[in-house]
Protein backbone atom coordinates (compact mmCIF):
# COMPACT_ATOMS: atom_id res chain seq x y z
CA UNK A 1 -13.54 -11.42 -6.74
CA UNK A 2 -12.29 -9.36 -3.43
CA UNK A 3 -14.44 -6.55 -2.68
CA UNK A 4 -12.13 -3.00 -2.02
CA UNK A 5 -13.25 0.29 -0.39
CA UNK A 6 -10.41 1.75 -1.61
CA UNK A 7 -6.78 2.18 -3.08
CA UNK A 8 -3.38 3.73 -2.11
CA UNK A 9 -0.86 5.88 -4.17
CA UNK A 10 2.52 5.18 -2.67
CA UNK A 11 5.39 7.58 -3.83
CA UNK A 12 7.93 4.91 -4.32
CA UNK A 13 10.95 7.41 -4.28
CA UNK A 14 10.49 8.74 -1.23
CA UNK A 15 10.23 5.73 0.68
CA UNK A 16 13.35 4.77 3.00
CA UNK A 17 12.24 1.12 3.52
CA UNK A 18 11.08 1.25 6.90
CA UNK A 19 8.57 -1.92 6.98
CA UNK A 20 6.09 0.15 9.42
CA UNK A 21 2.98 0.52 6.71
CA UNK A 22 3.74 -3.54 6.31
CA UNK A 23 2.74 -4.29 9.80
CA UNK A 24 -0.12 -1.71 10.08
CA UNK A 25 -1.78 -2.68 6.65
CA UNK A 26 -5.12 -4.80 8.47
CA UNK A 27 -5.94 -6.40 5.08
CA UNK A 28 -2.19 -6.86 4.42
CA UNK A 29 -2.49 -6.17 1.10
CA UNK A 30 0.62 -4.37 0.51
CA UNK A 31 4.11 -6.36 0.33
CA UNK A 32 7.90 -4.66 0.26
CA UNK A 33 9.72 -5.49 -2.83
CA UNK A 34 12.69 -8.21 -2.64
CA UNK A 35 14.87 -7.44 -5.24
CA UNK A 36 13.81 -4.04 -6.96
CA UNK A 37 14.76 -0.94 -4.87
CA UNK A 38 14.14 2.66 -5.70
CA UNK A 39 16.95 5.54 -7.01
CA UNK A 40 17.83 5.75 -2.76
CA UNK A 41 18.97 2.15 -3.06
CA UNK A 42 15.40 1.11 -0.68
CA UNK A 43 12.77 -1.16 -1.35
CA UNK A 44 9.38 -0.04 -0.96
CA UNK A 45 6.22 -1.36 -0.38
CA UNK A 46 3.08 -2.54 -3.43
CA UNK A 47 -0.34 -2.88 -3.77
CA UNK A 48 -0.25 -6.43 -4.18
CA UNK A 49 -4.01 -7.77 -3.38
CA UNK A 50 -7.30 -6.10 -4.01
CA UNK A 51 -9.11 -5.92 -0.80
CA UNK A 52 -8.04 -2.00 0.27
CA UNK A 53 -10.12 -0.60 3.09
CA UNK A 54 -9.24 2.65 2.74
CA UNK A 55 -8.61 3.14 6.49
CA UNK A 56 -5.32 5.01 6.22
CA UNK A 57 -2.70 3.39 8.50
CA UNK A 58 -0.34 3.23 5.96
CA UNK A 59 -0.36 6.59 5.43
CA UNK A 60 -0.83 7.29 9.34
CA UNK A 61 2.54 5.15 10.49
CA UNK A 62 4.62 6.21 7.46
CA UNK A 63 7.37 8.97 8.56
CA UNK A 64 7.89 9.73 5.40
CA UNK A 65 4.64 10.86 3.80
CA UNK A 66 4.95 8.19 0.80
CA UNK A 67 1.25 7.23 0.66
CA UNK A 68 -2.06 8.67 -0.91
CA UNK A 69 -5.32 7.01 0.16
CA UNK A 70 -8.29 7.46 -1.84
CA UNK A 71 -11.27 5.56 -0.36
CA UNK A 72 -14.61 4.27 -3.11
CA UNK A 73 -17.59 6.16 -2.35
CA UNK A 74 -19.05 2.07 -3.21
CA UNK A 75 -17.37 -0.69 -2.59
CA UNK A 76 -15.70 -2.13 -5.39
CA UNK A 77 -15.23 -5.87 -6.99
CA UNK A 78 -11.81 -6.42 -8.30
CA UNK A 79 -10.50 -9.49 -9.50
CA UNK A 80 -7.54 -10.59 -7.39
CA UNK A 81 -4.36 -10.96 -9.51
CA UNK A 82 -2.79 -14.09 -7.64
């Protein structure tokens, strides 16, 4: 179990593929897709790993305006998927 303060919405059209929210992620929990790219032709990032502080630099770095964070008024326990 990871514990999370928090999750992000990331508009996966609208993002041009940059890499900046990859780099400014502290937990790293988010991860650009190899292979699948959105209707631009871009990858984009996921949510890959619980763990989600809720601090915002994602949404912060990205020119684009792709991400929604939403931070637990608790912290959460989430089972981590890999």
């Amino acid at each position: 179990m990871t514990l999370t303060r928090g999750t992000v919405v990331i508009d996966r059209e609208a993002c041009k593929g940059c890499d900046l929210c990859i780099d400014a992620c502290p937990p790293r929990v988010l991860e650009m897709t190899t292979t699948t790219v959105n209707a631009l032709g871009h990858r984009f990032p996921l949510l890959v790993a619980p763990g989600c502080t809720g601090c915002k630099a994602c949404s912060q770095i990205c020119p684009d305006f792709c991400f929604q964070v939403y931070k637990y008024d608790t912290p959460r326990e989430i089972e981590d998927p890999r």
